[in-house]
N, C-alpha and C. Protein backbone atom coordinates (compact mmCIF):
# COMPACT_ATOMS: atom_id res chain seq x y z
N UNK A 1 0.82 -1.19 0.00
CA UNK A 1 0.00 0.00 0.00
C UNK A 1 0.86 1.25 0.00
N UNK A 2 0.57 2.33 -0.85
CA UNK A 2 1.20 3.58 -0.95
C UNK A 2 1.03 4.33 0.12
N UNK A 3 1.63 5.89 0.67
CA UNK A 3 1.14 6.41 1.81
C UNK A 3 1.19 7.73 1.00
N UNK A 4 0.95 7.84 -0.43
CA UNK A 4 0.83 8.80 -0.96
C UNK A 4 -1.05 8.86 -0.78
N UNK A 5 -1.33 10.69 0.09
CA UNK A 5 -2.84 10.50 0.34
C UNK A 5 -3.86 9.96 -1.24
N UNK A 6 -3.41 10.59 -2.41
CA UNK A 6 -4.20 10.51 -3.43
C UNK A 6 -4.40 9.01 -3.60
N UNK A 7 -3.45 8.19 -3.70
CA UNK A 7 -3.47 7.37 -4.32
C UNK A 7 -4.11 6.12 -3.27
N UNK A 8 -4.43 6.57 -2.15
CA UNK A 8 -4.82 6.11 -1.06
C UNK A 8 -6.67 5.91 -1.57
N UNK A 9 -6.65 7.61 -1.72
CA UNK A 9 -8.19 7.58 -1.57
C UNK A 9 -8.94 7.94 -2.87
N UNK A 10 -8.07 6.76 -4.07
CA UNK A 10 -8.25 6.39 -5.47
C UNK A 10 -8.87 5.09 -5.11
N UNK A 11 -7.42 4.58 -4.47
CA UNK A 11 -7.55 3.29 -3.82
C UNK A 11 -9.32 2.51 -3.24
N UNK A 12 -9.40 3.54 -2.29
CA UNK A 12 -10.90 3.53 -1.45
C UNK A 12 -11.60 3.93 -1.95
N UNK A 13 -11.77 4.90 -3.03
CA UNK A 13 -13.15 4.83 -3.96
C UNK A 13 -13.92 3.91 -4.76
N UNK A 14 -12.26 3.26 -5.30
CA UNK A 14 -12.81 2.52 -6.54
C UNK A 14 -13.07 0.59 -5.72
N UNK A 15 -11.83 0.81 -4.32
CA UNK A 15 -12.78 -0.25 -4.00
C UNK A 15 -14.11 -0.55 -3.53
N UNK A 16 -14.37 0.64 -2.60
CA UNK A 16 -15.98 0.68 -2.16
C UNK A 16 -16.46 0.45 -3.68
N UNK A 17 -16.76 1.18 -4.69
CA UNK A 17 -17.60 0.98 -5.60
C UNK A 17 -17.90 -0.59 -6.22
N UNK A 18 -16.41 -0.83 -6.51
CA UNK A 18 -16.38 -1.84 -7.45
C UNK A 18 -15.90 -3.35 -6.69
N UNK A 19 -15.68 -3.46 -5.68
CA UNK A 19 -15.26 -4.95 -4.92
C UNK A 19 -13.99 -5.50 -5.62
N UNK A 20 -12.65 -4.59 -6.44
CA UNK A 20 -12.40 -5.05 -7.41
C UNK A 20 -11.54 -6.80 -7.00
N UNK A 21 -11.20 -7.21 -8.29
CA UNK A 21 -10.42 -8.23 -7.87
C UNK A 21 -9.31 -8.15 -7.55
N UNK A 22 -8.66 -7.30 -8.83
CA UNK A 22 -6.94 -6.75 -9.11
C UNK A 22 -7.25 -5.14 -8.82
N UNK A 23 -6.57 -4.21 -8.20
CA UNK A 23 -6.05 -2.77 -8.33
C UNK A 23 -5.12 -2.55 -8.34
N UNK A 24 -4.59 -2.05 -9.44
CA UNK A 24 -3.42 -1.58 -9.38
C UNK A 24 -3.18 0.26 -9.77
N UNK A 25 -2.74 0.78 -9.11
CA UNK A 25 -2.80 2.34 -9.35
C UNK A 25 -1.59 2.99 -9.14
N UNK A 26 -0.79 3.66 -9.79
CA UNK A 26 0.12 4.50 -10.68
C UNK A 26 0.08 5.87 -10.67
N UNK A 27 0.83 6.49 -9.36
CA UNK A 27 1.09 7.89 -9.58
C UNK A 27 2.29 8.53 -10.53
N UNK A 28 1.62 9.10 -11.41
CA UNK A 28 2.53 9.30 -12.40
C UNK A 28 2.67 11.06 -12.47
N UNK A 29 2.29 11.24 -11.52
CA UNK A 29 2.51 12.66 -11.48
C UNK A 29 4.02 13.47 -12.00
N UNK A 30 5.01 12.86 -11.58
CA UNK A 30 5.98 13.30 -11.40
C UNK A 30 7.03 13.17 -12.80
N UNK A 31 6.02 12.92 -13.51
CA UNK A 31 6.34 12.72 -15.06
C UNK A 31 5.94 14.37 -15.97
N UNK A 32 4.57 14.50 -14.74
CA UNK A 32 4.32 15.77 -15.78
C UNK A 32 4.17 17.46 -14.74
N UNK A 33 5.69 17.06 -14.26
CA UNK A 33 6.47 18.42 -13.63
C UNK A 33 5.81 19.15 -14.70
N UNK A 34 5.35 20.65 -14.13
CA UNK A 34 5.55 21.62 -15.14
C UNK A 34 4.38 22.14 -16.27
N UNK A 35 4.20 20.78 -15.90
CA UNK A 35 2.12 20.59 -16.74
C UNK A 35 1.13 21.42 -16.31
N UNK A 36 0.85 22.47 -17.48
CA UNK A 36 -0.40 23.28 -16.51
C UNK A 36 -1.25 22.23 -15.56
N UNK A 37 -1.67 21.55 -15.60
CA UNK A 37 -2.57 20.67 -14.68
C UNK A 37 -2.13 20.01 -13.25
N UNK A 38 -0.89 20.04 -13.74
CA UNK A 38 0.11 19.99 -12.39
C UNK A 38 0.66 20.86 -11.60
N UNK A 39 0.56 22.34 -12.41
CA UNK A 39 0.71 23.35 -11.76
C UNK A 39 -0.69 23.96 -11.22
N UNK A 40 -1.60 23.25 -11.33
CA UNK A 40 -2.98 23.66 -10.69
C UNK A 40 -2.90 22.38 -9.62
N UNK A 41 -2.06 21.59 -9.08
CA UNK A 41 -2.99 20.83 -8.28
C UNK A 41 -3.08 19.35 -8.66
N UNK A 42 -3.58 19.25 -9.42
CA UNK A 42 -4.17 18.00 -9.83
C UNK A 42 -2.96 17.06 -10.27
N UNK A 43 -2.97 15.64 -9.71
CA UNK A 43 -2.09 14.72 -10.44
C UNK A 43 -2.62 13.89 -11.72
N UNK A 44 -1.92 13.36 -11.97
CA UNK A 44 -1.87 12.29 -13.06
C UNK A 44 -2.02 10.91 -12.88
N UNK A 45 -2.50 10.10 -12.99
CA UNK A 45 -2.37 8.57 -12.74
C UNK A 45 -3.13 7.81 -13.45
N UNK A 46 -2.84 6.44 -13.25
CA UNK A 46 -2.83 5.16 -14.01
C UNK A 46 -3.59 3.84 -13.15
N UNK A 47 -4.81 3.95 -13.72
CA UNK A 47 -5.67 2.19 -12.94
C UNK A 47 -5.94 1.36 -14.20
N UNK A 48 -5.85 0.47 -13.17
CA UNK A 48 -6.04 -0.64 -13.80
C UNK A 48 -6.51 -1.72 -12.65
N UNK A 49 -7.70 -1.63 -13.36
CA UNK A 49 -8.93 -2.48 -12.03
C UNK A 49 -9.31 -3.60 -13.29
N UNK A 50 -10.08 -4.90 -12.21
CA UNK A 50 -10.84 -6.22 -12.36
C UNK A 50 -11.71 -6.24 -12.13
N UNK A 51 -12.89 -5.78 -12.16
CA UNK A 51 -14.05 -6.56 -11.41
C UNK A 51 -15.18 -6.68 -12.47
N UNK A 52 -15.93 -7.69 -11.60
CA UNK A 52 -17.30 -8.24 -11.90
C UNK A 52 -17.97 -7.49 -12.68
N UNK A 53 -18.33 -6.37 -12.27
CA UNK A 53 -19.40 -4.94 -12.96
C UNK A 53 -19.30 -5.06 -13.81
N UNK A 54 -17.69 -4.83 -14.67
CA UNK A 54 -17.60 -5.08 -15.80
C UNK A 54 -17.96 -5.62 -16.81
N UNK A 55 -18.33 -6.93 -16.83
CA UNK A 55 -18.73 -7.64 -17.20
C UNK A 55 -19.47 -7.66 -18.02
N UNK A 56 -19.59 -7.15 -19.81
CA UNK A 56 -20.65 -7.30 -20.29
C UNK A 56 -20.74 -5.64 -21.07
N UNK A 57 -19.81 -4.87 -20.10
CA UNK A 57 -19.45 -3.51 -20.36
C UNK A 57 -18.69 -3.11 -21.81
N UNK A 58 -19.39 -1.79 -22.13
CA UNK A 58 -18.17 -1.34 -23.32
C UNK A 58 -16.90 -0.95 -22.63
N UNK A 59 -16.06 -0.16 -23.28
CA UNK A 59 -14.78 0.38 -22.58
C UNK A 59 -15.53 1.76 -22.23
N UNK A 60 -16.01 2.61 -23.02
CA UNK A 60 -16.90 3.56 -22.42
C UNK A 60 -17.79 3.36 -21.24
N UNK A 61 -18.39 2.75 -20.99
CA UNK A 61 -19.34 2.30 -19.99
C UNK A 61 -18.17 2.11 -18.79
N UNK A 62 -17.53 1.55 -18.59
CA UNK A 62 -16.23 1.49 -17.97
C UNK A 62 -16.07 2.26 -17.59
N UNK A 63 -15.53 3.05 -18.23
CA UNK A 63 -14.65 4.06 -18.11
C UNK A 63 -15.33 5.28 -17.59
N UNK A 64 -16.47 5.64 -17.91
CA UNK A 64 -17.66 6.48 -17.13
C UNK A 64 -18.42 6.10 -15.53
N UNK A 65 -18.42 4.65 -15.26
CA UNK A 65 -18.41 4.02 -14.37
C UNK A 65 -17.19 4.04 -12.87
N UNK A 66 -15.76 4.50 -13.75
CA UNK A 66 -15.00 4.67 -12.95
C UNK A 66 -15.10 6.19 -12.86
N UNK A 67 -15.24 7.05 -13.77
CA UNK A 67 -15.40 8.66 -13.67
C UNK A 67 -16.18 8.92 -12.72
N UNK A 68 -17.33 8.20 -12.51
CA UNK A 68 -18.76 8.49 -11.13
C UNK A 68 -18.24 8.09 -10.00
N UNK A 69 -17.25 7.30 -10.03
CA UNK A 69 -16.72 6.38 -8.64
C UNK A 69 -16.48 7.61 -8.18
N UNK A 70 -15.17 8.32 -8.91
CA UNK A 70 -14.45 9.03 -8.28
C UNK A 70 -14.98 10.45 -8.20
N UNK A 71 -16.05 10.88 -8.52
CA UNK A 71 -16.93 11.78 -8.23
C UNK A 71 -16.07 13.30 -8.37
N UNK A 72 -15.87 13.73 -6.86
CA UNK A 72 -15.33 15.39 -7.20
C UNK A 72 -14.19 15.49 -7.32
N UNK A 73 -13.12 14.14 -7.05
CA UNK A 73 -12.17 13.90 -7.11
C UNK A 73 -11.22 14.07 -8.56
N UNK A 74 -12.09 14.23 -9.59
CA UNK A 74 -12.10 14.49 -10.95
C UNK A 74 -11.88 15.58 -11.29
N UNK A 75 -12.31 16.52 -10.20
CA UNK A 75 -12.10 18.27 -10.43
C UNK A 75 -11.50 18.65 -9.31
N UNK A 76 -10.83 18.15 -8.20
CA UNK A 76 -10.22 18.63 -7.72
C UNK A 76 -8.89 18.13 -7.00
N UNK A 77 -8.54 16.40 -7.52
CA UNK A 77 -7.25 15.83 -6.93
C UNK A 77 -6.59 15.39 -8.02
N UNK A 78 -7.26 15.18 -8.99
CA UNK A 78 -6.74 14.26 -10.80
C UNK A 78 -7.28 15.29 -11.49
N UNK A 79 -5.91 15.60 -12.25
CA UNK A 79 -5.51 16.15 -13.50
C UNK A 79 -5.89 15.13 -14.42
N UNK A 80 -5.40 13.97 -14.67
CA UNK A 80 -5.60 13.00 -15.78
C UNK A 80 -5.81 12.05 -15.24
N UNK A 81 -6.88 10.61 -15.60
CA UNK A 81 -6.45 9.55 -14.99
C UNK A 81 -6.82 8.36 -16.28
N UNK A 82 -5.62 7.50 -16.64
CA UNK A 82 -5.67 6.84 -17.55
C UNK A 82 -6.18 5.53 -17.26
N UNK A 83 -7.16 4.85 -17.32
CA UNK A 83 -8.33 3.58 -16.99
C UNK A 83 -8.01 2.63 -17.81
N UNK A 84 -7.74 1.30 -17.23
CA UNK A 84 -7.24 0.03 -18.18
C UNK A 84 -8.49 -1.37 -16.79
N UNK A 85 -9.78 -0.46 -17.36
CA UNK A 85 -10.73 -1.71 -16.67
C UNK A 85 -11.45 -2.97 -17.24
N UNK A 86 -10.96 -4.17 -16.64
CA UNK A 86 -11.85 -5.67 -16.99
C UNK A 86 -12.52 -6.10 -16.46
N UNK A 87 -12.89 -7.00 -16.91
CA UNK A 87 -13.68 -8.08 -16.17
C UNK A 87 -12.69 -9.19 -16.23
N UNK A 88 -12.88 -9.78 -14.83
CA UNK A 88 -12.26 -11.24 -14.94
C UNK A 88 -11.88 -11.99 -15.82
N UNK A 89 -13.12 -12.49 -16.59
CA UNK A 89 -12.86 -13.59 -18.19
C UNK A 89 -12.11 -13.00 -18.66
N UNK A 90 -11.75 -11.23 -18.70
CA UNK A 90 -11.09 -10.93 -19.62
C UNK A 90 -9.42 -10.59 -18.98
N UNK A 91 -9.29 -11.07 -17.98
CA UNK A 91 -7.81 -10.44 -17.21
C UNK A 91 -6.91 -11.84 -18.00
């Protein structure tokens, strides 16, 4: 477990939501020193979740599914966040 707070309470969103199987999450902030979006605040990062929900999902549906998880967190802790979500059958 990271003790970076963001990536903490990426962590706890997307598990409350989704029960996932696999999480894996990627602060990549520090790639984009210098980035207006980084100079506002907001980081950058990288998931890549498993779960069930999925199942049956487009990659859009997905991927909007994880956007609601993370609610205000979208406008005010993540600058970017790049989503690589499955379903099981498909891991």
């Amino acid at each position: 477990m990271s003790d970076n707070p963001r990536v903490s309470m990426i962590r706890e969103k997307l598990t409350s939501a989704f029960s996932p199987v696999t999480l894996e999450i990627e602060d990549d902030s520090h790639r984009h020193a210098g980035h207006a979006g980084a100079a506002g605040g907001g980081g950058h990062f990288n998931v890549a979740i498993t779960a069930d929900v999925f199942e049956g999902k487009s990659l859009i549906e997905r991927h909007r599914m994880v956007y609601a998880a993370m609610g205000e967190a979208m406008q005010t802790d993540i600058h970017a966040l790049s989503i690589k979500a499955t379903a099981p059958s498909e891991a």
